[in-house]
Protein backbone atom coordinates (compact mmCIF):
# COMPACT_ATOMS: atom_id res chain seq x y z
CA UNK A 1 -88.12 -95.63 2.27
CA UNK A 2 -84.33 -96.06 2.29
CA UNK A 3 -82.52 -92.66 3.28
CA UNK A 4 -78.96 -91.55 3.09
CA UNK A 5 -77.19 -90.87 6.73
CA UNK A 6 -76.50 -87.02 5.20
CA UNK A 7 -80.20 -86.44 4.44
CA UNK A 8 -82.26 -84.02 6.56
CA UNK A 9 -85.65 -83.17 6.40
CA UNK A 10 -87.83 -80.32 7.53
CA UNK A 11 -91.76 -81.58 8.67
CA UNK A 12 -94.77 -78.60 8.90
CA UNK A 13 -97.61 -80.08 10.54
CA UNK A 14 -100.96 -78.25 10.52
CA UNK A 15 -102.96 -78.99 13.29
CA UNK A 16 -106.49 -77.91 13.93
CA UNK A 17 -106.28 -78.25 17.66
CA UNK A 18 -103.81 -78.20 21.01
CA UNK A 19 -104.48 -82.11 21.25
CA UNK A 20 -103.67 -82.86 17.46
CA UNK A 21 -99.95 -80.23 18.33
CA UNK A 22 -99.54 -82.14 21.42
CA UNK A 23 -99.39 -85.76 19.99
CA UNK A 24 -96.91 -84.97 16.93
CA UNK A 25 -94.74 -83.19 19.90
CA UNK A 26 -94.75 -85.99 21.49
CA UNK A 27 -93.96 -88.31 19.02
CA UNK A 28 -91.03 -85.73 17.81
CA UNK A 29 -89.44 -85.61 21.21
CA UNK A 30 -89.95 -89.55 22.06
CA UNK A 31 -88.45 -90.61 18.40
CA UNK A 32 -85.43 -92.68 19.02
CA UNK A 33 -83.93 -93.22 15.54
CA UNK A 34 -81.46 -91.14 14.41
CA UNK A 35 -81.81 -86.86 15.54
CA UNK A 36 -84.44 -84.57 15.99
CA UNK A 37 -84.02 -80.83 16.60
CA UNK A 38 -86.35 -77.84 16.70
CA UNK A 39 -84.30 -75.33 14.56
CA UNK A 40 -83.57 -72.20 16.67
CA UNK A 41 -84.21 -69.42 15.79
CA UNK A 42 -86.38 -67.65 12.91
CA UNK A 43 -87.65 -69.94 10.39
CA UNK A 44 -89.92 -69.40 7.09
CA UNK A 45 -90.44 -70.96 3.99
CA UNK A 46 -89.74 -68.63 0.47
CA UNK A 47 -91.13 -69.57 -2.88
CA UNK A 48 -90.83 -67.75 -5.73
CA UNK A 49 -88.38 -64.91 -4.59
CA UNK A 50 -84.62 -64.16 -5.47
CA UNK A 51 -83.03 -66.22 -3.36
CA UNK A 52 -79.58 -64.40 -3.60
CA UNK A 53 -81.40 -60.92 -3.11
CA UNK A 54 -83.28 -62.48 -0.04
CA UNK A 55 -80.06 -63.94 1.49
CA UNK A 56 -77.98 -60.85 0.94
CA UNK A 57 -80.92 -58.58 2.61
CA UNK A 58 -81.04 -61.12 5.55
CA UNK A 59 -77.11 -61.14 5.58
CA UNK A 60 -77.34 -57.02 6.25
CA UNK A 61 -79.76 -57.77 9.70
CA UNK A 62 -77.67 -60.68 11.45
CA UNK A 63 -73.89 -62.57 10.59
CA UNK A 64 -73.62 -64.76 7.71
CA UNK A 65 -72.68 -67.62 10.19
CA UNK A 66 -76.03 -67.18 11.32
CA UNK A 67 -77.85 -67.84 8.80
CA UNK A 68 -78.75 -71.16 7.40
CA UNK A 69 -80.28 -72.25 3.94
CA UNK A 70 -81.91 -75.13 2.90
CA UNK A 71 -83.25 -75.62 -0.47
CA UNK A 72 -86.48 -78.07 0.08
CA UNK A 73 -87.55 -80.88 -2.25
CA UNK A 74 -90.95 -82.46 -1.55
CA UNK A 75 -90.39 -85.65 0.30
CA UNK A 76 -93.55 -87.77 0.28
CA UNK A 77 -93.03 -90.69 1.81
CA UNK A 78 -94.23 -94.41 0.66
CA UNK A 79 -96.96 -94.75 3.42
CA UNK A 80 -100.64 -96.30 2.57
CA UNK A 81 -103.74 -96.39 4.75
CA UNK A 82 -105.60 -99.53 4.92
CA UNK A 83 -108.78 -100.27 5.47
CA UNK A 84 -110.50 -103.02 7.17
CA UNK A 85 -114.23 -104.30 7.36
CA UNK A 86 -116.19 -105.78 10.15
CA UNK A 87 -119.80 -107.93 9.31
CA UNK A 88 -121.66 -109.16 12.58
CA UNK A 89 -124.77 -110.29 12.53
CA UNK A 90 -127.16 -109.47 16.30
CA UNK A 91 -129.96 -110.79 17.13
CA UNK A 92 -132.20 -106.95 18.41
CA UNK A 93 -133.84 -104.69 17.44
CA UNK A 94 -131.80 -101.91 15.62
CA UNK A 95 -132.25 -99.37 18.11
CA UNK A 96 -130.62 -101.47 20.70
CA UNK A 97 -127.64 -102.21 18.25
CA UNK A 98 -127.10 -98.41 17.51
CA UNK A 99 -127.34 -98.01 21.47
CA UNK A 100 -124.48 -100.66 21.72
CA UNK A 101 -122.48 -98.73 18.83
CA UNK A 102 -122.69 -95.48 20.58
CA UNK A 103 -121.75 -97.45 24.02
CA UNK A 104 -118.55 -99.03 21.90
CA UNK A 105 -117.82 -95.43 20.07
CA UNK A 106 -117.76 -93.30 23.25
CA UNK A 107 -115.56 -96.34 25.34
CA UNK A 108 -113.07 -95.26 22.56
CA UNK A 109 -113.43 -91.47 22.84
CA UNK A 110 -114.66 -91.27 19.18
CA UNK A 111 -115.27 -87.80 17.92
CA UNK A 112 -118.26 -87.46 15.17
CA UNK A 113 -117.40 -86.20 11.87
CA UNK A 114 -120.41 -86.69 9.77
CA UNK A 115 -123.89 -87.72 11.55
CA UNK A 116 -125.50 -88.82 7.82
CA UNK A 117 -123.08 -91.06 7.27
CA UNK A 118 -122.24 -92.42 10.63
CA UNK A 119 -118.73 -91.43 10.40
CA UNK A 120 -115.65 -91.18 13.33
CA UNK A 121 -112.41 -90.16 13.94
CA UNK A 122 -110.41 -91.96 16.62
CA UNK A 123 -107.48 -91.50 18.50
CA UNK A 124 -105.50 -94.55 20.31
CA UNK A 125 -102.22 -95.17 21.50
CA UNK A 126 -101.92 -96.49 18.17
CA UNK A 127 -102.84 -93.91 16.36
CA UNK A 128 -105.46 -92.14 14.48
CA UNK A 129 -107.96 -93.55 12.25
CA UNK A 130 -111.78 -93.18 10.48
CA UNK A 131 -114.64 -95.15 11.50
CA UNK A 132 -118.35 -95.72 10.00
CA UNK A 133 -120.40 -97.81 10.57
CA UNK A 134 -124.13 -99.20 8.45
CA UNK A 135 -126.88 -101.21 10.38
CA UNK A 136 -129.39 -102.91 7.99
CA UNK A 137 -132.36 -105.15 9.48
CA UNK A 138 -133.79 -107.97 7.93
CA UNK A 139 -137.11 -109.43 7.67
CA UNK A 140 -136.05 -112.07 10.20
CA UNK A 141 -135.40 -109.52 12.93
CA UNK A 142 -131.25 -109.90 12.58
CA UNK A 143 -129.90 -106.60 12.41
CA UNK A 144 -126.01 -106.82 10.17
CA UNK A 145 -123.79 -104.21 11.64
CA UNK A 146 -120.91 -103.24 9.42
CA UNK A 147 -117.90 -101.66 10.80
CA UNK A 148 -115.24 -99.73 8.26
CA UNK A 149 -111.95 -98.91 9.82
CA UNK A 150 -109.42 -96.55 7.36
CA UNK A 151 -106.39 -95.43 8.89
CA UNK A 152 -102.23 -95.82 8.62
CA UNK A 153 -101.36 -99.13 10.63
CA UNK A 154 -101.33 -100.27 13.33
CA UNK A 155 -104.49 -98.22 14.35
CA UNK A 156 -107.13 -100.08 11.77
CA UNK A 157 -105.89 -104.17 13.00
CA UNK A 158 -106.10 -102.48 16.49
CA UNK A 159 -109.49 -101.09 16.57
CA UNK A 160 -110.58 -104.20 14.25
CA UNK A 161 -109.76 -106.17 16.78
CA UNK A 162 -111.62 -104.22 19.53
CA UNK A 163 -115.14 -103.80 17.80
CA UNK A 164 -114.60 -107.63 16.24
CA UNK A 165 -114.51 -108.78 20.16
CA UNK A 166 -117.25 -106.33 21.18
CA UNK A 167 -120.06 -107.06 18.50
CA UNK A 168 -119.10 -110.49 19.04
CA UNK A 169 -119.67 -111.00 21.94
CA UNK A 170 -123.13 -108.23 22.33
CA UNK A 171 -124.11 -110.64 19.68
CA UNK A 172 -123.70 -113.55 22.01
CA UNK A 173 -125.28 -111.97 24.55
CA UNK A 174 -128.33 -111.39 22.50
CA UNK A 175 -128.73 -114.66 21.26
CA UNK A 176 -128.89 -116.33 25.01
């Protein structure tokens, strides 16, 4: 997304939680591209009023020169998620690999969204992303662990990478 040097842009983040608040403040005050203020003051959003009768009823509480007003135009930038899948095959029973799963999902702090559906949301340096995960045992006693990882990169190649290297190498271990 190319911008012009004059463009500014007001962000609302909803947040659910003081963590979720905490890590877009952070991000806000630690961005070093171009400038980043916290407008001072009173501000609101107004849709469908009379702008002019609004601004001319504000005008009569405070200065003119301290007022300020934008007129807002969605801004939705060109950003995609991606998603990326994870097949390892191990060698136990399927209890154990669940076990493992839960060992691998708590090392990374996950926090469980949906229990039916063996779904995750993570937090990393990286940022945020989904994970779910389906175990399905064959007749041979091989249990195929499949790990799906949605999110905007870099979290997904980053958390890839880590269960990749963990089933890989609990599947090694098995195996022995």
């Amino acid at each position: 997304m190319a911008d012009g040097d004059d463009e500014r842009y007001l962000y609302t983040v909803q947040y659910d939680g003081e963590a979720e608040r905490k890590r877009v403040e952070y991000l806000f005050n630690n961005w070093d591209e171009g400038q980043i203020n916290t407008p001072s003051g009173l501000v609101r959003t107004a849709e469908n009023v009379d702008h002019e009768e609004l601004y001319e009823q504000v005008a009569t509480k405070v200065p003119e020169d301290q007022i300020e007003v934008h007129r807002l135009q969605s801004a939705t930038p060109d950003v995609e998620s991606e998603t990326i899948k994870i097949q390892q095959e191990v060698e136990a029973s399927i209890d154990a690999v669940e076990g493992f799963l839960d060992y691998m999902l708590s090392k990374k702090k996950a926090v469980l969204q949906s229990a039916s559906r063996n779904e995750y949301e993570m937090y990393t340096k990286k940022g945020r992303a989904d994970v779910s995960y389906t175990l399905r045992e064959s007749d041979s006693g091989t249990v195929t662990v499949g790990v799906r990882v949605t999110g905007v990169p870099p979290a997904p190649s980053f958390l890839a990478d880590f269960f990749e290297t963990e089933l890989s190498e609990y599947a090694a271990s098995q195996s022995e």
